[in-house]
N, C-alpha and C. Protein backbone atom coordinates (compact mmCIF):
# COMPACT_ATOMS: atom_id res chain seq x y z
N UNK A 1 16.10 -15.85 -9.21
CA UNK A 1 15.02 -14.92 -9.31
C UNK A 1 13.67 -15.62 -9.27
N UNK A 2 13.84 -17.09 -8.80
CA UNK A 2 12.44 -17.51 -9.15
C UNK A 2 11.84 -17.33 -7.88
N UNK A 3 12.42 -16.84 -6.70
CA UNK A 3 11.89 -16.52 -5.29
C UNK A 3 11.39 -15.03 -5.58
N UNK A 4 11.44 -14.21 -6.27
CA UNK A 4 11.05 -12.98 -6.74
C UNK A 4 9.65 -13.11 -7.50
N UNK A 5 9.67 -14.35 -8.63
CA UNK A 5 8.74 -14.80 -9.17
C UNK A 5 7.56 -15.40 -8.64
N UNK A 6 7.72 -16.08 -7.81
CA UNK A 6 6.61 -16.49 -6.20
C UNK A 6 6.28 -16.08 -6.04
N UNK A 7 6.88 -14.97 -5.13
CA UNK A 7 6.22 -14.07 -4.70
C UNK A 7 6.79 -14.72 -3.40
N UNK A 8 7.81 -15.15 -2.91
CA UNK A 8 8.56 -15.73 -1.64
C UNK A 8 9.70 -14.36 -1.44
N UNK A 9 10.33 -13.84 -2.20
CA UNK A 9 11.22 -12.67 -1.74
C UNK A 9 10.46 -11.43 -2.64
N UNK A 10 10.12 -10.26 -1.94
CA UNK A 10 10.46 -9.28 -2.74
C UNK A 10 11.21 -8.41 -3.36
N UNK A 11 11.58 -7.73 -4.09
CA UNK A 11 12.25 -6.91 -4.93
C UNK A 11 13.26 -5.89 -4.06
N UNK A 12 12.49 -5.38 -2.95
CA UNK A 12 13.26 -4.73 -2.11
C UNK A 12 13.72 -5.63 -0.97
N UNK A 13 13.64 -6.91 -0.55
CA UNK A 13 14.55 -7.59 0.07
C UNK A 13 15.84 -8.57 -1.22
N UNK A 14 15.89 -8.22 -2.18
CA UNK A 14 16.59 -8.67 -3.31
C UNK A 14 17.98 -7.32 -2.95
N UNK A 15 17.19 -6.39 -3.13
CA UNK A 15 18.13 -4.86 -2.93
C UNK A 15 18.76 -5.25 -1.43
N UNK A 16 17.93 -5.44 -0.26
CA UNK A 16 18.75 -5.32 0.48
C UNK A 16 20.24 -5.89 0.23
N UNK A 17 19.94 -7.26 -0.10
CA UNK A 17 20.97 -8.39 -0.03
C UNK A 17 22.07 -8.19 -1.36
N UNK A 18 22.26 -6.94 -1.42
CA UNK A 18 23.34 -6.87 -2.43
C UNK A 18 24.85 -6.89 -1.83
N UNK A 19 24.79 -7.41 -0.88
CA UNK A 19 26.32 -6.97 -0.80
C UNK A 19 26.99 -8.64 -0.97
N UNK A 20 25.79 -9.59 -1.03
CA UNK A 20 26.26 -10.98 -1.12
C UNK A 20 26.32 -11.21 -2.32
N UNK A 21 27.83 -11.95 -2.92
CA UNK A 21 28.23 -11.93 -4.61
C UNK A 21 27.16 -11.99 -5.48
N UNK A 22 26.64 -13.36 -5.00
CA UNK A 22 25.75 -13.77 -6.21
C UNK A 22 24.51 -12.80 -6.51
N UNK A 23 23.95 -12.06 -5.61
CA UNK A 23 22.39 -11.01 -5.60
C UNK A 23 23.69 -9.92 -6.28
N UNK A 24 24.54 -9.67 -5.67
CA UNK A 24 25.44 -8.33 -6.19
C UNK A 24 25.79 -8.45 -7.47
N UNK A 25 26.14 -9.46 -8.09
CA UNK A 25 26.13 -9.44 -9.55
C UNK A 25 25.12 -9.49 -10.37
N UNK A 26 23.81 -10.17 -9.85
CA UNK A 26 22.72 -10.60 -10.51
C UNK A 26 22.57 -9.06 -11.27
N UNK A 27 21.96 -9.08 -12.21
CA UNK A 27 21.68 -7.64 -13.68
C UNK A 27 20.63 -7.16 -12.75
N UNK A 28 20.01 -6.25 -12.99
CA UNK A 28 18.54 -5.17 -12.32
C UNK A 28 17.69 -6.02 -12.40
N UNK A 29 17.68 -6.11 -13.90
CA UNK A 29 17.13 -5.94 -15.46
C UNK A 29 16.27 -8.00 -15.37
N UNK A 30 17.37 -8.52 -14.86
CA UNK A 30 16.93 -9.93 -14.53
C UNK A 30 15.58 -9.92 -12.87
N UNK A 31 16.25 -8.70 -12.15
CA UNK A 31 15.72 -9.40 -10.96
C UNK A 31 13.83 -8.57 -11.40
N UNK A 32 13.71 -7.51 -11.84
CA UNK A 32 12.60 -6.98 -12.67
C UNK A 32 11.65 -8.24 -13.62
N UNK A 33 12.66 -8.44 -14.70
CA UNK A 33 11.61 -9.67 -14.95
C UNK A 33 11.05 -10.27 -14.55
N UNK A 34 11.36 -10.64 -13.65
CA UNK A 34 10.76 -12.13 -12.45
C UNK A 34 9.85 -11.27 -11.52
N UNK A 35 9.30 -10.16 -11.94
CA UNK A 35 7.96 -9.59 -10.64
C UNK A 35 7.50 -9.93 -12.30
N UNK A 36 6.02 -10.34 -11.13
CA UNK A 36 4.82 -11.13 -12.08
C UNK A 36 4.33 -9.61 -12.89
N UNK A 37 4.35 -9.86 -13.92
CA UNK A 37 3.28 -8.34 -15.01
C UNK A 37 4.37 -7.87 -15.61
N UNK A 38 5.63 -8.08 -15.34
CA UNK A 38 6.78 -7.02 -15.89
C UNK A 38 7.71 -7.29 -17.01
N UNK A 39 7.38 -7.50 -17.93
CA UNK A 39 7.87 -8.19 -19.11
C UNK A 39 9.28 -6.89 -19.90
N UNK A 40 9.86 -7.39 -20.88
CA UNK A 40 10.47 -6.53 -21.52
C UNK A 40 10.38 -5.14 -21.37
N UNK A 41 9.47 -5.23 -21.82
CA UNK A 41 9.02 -3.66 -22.62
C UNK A 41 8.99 -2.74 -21.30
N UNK A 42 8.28 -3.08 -20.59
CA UNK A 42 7.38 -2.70 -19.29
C UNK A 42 9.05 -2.32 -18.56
N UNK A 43 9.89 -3.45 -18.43
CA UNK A 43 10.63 -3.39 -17.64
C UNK A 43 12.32 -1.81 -17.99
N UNK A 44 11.95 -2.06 -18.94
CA UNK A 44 12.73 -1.59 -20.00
C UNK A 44 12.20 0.26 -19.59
N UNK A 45 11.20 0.76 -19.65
CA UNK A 45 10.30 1.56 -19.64
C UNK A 45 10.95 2.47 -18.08
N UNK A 46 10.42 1.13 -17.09
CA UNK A 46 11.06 1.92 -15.73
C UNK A 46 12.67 1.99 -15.37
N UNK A 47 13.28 1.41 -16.05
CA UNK A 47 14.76 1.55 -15.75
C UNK A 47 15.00 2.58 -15.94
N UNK A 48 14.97 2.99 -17.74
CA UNK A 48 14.80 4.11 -17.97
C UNK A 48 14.49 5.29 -17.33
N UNK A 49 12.77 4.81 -16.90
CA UNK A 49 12.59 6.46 -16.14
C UNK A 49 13.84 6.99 -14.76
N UNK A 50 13.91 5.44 -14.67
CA UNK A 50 14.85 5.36 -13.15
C UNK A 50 15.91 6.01 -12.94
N UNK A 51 16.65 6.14 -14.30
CA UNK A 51 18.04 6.21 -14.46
C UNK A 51 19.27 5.13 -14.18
N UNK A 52 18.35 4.11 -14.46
CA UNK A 52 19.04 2.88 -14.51
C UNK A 52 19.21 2.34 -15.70
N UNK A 53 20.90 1.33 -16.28
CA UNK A 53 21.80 1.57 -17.30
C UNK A 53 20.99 -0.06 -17.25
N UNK A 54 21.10 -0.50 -18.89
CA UNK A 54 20.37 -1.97 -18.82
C UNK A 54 21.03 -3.16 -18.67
N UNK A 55 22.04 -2.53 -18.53
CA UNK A 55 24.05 -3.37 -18.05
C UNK A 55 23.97 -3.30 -16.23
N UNK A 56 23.06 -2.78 -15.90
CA UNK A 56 23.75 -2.27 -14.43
C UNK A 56 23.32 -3.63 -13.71
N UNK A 57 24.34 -3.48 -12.44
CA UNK A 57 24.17 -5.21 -11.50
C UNK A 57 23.39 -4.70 -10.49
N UNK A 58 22.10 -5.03 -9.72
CA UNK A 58 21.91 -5.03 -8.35
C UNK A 58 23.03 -4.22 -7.34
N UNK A 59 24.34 -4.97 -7.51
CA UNK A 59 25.55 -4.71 -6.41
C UNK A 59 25.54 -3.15 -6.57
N UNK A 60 25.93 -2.59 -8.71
CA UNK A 60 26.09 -0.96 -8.68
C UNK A 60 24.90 -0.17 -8.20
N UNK A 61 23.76 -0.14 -7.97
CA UNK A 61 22.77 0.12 -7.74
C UNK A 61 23.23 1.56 -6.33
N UNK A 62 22.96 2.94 -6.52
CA UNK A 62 23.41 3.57 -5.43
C UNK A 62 21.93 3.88 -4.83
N UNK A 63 21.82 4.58 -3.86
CA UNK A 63 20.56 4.57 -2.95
C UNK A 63 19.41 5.27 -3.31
N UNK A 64 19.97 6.45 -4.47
CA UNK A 64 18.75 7.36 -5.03
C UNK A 64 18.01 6.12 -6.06
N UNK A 65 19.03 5.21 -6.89
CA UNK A 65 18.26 4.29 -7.93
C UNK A 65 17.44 2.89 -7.54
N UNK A 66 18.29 2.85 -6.26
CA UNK A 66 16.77 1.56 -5.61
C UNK A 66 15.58 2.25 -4.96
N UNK A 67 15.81 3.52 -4.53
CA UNK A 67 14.68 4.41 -3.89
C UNK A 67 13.77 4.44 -5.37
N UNK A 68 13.94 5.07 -6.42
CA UNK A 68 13.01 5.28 -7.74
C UNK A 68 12.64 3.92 -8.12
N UNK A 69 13.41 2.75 -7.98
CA UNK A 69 12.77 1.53 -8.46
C UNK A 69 11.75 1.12 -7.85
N UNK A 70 11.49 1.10 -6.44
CA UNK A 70 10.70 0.69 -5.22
C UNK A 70 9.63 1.83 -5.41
N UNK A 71 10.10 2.75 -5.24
CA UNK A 71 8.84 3.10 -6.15
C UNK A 71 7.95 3.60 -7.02
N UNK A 72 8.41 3.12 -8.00
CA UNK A 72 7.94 2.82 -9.13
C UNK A 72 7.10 1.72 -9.06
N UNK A 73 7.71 0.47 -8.79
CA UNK A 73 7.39 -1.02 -8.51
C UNK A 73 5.61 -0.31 -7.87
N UNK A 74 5.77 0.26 -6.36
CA UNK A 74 4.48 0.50 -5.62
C UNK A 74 3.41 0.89 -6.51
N UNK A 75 3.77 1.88 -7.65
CA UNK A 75 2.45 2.59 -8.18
C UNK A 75 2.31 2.25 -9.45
């Protein structure tokens, strides 16, 4: 996630790449932290609104819950 943290991958090319093990297992919840400003609380906040579980992997992620994350993330 430290290519997330750069600012070298974004969040929605993280989503794309879920079908490869290691991004597919990676937690949400981890790949969120690592965008710069998004700490605990913050992060914690939009899952929630998302309807995203704080257990959930990238891989379970279905298309309505990366659509609400992305944007969310935008605004």
């Amino acid at each position: 996630m430290a290519e997330v943290a750069s600012g070298a991958v974004s969040v929605s090319e993280v989503f794309e790449r879920n079908g490869q093990d290691r991004v597919g297992r990676t937690r949400v919840v981890q790949v969120l932290r690592a965008v710069p400003g998004y700490g605990p609380a913050r992060v914690a906040a939009l899952m929630a609104i998302c309807g995203v579980e704080e257990k959930q992997r990238v891989g379970a992620l279905n298309e309505q819950q990366r659509e609400r994350l992305l944007r969310a993330l935008i605004s």
